[in-house]
N, C-alpha and C. Protein backbone atom coordinates (compact mmCIF):
# COMPACT_ATOMS: atom_id res chain seq x y z
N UNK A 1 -42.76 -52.47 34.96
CA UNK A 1 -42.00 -51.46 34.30
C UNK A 1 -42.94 -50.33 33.86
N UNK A 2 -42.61 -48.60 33.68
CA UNK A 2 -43.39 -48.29 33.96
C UNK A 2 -42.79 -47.11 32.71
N UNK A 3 -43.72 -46.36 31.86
CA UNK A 3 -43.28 -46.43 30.52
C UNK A 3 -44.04 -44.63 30.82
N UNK A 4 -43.01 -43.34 30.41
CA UNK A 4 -43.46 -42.45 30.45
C UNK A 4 -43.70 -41.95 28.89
N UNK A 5 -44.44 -40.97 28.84
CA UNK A 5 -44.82 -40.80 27.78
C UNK A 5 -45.57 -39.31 27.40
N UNK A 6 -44.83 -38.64 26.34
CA UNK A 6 -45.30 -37.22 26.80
C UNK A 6 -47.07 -37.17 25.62
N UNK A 7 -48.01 -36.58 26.33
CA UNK A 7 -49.41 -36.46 25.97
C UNK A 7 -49.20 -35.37 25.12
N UNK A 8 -49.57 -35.46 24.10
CA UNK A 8 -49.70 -34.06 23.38
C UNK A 8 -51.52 -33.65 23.44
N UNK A 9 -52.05 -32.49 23.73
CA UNK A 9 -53.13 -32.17 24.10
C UNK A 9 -53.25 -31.04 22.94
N UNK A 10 -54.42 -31.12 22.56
CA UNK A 10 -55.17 -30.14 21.73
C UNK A 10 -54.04 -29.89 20.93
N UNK A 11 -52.68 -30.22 20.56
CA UNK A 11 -52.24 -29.81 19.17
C UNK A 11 -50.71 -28.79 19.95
N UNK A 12 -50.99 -29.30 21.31
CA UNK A 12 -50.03 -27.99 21.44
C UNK A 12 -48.69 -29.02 21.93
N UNK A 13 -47.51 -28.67 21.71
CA UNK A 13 -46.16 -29.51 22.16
C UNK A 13 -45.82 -29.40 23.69
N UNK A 14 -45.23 -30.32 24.23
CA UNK A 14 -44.75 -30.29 25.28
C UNK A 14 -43.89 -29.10 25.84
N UNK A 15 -44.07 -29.06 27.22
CA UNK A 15 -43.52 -27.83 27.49
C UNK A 15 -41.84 -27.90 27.62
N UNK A 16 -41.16 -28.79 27.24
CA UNK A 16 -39.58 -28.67 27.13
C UNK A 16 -38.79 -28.66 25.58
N UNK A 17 -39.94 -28.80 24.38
CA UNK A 17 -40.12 -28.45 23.33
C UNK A 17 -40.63 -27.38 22.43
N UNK A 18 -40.95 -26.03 22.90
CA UNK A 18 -41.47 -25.28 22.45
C UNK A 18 -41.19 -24.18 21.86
N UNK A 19 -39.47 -24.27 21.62
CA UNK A 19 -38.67 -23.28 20.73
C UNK A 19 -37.69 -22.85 21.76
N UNK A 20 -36.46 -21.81 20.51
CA UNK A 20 -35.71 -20.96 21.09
C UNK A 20 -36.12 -20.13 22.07
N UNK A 21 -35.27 -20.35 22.99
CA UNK A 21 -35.56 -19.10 24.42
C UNK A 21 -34.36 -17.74 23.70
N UNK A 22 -34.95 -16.86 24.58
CA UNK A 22 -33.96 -15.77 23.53
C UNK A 22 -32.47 -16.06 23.97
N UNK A 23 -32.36 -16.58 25.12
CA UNK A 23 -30.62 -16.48 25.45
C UNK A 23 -29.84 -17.11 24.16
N UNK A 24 -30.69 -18.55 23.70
CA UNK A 24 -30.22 -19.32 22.69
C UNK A 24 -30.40 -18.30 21.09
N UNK A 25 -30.79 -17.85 20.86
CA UNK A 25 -31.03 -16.68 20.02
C UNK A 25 -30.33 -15.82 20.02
N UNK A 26 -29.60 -15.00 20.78
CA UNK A 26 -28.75 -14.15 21.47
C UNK A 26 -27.38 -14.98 20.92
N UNK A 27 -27.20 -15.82 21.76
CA UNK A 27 -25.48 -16.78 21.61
C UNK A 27 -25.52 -17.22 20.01
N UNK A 28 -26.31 -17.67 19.39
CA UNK A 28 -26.59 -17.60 17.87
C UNK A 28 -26.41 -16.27 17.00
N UNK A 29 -26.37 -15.26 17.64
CA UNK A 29 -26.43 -14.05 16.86
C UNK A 29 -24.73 -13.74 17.09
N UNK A 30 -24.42 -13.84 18.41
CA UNK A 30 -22.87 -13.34 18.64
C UNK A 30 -22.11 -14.08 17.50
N UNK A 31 -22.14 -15.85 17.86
CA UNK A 31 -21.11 -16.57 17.21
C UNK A 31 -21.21 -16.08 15.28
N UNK A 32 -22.49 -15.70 15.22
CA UNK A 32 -22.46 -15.32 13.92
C UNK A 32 -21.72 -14.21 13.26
N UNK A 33 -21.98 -13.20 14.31
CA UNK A 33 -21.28 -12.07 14.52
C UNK A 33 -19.78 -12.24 14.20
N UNK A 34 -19.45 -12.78 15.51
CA UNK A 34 -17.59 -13.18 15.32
C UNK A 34 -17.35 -13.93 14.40
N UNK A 35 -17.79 -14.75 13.83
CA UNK A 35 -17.75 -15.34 12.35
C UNK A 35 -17.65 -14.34 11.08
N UNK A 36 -18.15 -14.00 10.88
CA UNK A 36 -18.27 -12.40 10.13
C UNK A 36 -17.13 -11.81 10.13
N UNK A 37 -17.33 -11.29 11.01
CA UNK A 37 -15.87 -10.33 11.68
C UNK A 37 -14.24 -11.18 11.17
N UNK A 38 -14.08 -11.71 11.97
CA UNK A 38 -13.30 -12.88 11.02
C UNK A 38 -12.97 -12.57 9.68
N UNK A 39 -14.04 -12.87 9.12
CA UNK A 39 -13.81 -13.42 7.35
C UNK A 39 -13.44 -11.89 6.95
N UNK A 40 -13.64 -11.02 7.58
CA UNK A 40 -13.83 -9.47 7.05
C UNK A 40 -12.08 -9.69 7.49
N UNK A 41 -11.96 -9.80 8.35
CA UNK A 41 -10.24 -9.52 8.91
C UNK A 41 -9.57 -10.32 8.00
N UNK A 42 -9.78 -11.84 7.62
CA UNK A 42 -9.17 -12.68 6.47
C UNK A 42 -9.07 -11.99 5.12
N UNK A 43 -10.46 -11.46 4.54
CA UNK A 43 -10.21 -11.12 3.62
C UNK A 43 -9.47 -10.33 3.49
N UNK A 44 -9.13 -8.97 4.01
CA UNK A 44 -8.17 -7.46 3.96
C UNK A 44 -6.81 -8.63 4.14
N UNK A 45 -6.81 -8.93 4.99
CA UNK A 45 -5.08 -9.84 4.73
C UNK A 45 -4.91 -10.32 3.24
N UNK A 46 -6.00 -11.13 2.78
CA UNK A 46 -6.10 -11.94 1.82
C UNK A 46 -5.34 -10.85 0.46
N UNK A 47 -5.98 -10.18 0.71
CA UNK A 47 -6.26 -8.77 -0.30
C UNK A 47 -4.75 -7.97 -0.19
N UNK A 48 -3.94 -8.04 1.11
CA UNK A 48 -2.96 -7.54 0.70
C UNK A 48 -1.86 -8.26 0.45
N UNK A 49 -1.62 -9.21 0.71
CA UNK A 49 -0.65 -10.43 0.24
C UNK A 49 -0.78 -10.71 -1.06
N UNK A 50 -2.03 -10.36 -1.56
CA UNK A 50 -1.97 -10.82 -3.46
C UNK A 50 -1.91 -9.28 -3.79
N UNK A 51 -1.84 -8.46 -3.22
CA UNK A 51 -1.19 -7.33 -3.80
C UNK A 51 0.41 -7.46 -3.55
N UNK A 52 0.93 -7.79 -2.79
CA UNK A 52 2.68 -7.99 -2.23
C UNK A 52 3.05 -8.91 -3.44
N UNK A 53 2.15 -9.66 -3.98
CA UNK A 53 2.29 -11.27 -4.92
C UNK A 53 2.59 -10.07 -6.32
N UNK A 54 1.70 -9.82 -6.44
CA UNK A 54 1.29 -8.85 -7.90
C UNK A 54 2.96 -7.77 -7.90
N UNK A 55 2.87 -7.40 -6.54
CA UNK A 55 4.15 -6.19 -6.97
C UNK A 55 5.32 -7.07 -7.34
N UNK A 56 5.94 -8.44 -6.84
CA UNK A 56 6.74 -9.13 -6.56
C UNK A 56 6.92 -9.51 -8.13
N UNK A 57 5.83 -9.71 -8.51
CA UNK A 57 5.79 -10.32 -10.22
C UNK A 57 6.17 -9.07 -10.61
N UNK A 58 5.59 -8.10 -10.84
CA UNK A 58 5.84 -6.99 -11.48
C UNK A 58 7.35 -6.39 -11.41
N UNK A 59 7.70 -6.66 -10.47
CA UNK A 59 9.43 -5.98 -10.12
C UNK A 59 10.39 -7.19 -10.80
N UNK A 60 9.95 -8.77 -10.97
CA UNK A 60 10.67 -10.10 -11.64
C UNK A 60 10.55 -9.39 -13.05
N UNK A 61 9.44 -8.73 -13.74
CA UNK A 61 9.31 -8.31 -15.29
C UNK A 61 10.19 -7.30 -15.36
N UNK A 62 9.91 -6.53 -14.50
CA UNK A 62 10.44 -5.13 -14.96
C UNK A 62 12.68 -5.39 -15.04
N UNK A 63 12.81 -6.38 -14.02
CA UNK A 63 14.18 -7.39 -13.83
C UNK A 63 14.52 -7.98 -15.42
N UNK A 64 13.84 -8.74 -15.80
CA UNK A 64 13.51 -9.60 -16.58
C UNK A 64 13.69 -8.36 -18.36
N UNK A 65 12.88 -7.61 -18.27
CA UNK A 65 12.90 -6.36 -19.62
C UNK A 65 14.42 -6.17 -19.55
N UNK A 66 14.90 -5.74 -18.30
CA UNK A 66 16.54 -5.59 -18.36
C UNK A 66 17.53 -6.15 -19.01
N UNK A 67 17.34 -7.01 -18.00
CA UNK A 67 18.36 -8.95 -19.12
C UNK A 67 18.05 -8.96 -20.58
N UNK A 68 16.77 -9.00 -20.93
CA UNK A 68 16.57 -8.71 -22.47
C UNK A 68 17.28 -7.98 -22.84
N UNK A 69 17.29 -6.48 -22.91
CA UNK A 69 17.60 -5.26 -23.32
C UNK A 69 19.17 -5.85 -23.38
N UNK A 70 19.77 -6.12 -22.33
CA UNK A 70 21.41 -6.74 -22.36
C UNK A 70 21.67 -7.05 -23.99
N UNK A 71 20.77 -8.30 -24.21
CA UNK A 71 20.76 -9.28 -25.78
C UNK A 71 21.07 -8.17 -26.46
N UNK A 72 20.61 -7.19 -26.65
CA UNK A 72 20.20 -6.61 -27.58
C UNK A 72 21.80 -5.71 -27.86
N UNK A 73 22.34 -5.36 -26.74
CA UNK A 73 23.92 -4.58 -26.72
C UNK A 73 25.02 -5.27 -27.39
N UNK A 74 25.45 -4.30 -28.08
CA UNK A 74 27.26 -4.79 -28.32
C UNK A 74 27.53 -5.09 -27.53
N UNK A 75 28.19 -6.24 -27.17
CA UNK A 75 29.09 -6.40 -26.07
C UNK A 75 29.99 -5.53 -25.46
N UNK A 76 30.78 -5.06 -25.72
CA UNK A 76 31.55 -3.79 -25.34
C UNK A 76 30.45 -2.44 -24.72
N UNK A 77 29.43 -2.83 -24.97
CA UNK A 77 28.67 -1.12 -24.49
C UNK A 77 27.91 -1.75 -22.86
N UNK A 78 28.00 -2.72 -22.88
CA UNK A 78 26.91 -3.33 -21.61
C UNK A 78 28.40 -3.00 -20.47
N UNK A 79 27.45 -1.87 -19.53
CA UNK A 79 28.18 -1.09 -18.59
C UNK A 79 27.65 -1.37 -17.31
N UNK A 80 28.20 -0.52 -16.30
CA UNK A 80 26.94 -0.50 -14.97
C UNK A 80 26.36 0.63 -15.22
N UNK A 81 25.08 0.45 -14.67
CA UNK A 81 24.35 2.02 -14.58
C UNK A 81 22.85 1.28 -13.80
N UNK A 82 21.82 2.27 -14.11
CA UNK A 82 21.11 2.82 -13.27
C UNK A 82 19.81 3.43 -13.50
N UNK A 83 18.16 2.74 -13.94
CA UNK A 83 17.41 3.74 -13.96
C UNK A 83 15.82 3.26 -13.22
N UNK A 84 15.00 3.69 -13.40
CA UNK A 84 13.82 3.60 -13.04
C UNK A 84 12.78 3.35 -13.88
N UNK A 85 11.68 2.10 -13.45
CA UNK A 85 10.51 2.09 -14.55
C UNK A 85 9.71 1.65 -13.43
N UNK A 86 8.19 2.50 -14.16
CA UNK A 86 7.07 1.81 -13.55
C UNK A 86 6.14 1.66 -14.37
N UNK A 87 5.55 0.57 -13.13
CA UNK A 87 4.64 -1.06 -13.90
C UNK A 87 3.90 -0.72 -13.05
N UNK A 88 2.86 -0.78 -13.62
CA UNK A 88 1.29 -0.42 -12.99
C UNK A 88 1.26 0.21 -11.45
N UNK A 89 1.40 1.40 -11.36
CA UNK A 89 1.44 2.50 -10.90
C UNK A 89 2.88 2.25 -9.29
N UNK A 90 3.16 1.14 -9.10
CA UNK A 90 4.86 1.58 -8.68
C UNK A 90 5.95 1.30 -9.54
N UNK A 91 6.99 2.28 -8.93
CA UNK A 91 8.22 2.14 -9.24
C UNK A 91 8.99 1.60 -8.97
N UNK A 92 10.12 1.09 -9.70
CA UNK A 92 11.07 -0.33 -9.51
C UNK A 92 12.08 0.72 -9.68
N UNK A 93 13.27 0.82 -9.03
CA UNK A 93 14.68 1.42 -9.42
C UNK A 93 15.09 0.07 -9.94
N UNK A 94 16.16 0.21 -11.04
CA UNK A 94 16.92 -0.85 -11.05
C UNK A 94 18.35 -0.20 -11.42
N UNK A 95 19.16 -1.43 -10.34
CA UNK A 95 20.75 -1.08 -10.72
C UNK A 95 21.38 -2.07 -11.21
N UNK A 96 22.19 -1.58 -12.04
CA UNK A 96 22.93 -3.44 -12.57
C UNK A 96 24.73 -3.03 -12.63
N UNK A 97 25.39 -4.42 -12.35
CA UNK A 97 26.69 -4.06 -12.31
C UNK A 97 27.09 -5.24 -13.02
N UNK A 98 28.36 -4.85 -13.81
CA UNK A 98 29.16 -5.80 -14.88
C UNK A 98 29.82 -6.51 -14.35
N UNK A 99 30.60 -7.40 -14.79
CA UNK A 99 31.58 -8.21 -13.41
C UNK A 99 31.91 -8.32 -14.93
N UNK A 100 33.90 -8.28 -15.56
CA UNK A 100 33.82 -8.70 -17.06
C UNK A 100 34.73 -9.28 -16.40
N UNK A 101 34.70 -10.50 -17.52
CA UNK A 101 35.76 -11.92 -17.66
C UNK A 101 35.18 -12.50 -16.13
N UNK A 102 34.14 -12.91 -16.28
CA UNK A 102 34.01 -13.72 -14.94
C UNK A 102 32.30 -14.67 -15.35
N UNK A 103 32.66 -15.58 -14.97
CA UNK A 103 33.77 -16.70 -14.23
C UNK A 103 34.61 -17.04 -15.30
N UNK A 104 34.94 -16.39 -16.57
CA UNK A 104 36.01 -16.92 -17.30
C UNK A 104 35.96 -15.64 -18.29
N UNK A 105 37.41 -16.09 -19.01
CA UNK A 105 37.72 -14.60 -20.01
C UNK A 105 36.61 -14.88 -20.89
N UNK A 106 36.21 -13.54 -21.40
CA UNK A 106 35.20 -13.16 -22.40
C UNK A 106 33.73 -13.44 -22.40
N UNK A 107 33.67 -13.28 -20.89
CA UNK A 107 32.22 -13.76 -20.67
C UNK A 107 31.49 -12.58 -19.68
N UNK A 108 30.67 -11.72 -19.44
CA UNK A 108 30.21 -10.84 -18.38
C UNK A 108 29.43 -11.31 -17.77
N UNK A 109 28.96 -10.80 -16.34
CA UNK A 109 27.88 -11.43 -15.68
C UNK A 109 27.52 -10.32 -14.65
N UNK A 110 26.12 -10.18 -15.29
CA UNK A 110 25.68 -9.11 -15.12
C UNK A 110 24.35 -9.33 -13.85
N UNK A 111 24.53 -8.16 -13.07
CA UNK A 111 23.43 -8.49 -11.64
C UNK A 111 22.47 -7.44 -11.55
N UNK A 112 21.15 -7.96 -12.10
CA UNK A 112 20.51 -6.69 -11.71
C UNK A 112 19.12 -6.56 -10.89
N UNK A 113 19.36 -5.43 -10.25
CA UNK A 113 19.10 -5.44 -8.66
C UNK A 113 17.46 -4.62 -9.06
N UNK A 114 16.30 -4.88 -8.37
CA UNK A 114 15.42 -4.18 -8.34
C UNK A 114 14.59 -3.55 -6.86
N UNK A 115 14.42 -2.48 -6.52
CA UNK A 115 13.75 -2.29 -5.51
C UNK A 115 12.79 -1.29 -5.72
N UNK A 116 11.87 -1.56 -5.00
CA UNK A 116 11.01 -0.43 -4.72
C UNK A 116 9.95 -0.74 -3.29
N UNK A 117 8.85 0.56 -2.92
CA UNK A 117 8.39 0.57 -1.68
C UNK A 117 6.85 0.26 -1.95
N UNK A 118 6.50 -0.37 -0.84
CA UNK A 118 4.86 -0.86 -0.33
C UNK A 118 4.72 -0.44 0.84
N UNK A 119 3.83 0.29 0.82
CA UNK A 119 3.16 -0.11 2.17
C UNK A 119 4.24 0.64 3.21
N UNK A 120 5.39 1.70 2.92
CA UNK A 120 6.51 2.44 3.50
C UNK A 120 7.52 0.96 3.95
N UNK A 121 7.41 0.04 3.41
CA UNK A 121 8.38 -1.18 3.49
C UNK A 121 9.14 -1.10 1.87
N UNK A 122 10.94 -1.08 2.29
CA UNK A 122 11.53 -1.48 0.70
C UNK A 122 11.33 -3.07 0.89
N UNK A 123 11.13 -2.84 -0.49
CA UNK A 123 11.35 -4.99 -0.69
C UNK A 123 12.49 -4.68 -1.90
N UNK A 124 13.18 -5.79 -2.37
CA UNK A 124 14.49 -6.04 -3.25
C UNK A 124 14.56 -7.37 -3.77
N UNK A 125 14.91 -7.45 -5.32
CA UNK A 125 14.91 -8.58 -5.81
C UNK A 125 15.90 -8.66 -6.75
N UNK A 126 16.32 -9.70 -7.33
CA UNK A 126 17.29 -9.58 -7.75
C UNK A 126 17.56 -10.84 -9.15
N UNK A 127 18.09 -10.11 -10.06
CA UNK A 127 18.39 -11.27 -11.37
C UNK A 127 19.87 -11.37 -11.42
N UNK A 128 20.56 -12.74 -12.04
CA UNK A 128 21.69 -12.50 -12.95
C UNK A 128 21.38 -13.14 -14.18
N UNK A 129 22.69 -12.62 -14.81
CA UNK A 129 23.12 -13.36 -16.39
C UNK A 129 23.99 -13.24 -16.65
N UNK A 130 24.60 -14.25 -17.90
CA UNK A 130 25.77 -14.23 -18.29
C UNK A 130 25.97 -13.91 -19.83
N UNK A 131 26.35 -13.12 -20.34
CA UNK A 131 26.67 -12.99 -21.45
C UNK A 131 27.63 -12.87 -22.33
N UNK A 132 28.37 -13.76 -23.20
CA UNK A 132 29.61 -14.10 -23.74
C UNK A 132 29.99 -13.19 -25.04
N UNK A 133 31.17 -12.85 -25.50
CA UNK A 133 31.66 -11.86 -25.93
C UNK A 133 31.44 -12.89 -27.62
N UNK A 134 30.81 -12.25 -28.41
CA UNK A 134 30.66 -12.92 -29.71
C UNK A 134 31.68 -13.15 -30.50
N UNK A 135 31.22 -14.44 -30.87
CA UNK A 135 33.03 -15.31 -31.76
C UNK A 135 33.88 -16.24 -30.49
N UNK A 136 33.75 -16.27 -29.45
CA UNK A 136 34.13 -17.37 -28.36
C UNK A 136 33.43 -18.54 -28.25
């Protein structure tokens, strides 16, 4: 049996051991490259979906201040109508409409609608409530 064996001479390594050839250096630099590239394209997505997140919350509050404001009405004055607020630098229209005696006498139920634009896209969201005529 016959047993090969590589000689190392004066300190120097064998010749199928002696480092990166540049091609391997080269294909190391690309994949790094497109790796990169990548995370750069992930992040800008990343970045605008938690901005779409952020407006989405912001248009539920600005919904949300509405319904409050309702509490706060005589019953008899809570109407339909119509206005605009903005929350950190967009605008939400909001519209709301009364529905009275529904789903039963002396009760309103009120829908209010919010939209506004991103990105030249409308998005729309939407609350209800019910609010009962005091002394029922």
């Amino acid at each position: 049996m016959t047993r090969f064996r590589t000689v190392l001479r004066a300190g120097r390594a064998p010749r199928d051991s002696r480092g990166f050839s540049l091609i391997e250096v080269l294909v190391g630099v690309v994949l790094t490259t497109v790796g990169i590239i990548g995370l750069a394209g992930l992040s800008i997505t990343v970045t605008q979906a938690n901005r779409g997140a952020t407006n989405r919350t912001r248009a539920d509050q600005a919904l949300h201040e509405k319904i409050e404001e309702f509490q706060s009405f005589a019953y008899d004055d809570i109407e339909d109508g119509a206005d605009e607020v903005t929350i950190g630098g967009i605008t939400f229209d909001r519209t709301w409409t009364v529905d009275e005696d529904e789903p039963m006498d002396g009760v309103k139920k009120i829908e209010v609608v919010g939209t506004w634009a991103e990105r030249d896209v409308a998005f729309q969201s939407r609350r209800m409530t019910y609010i009962s005529e005091p002394g029922r």
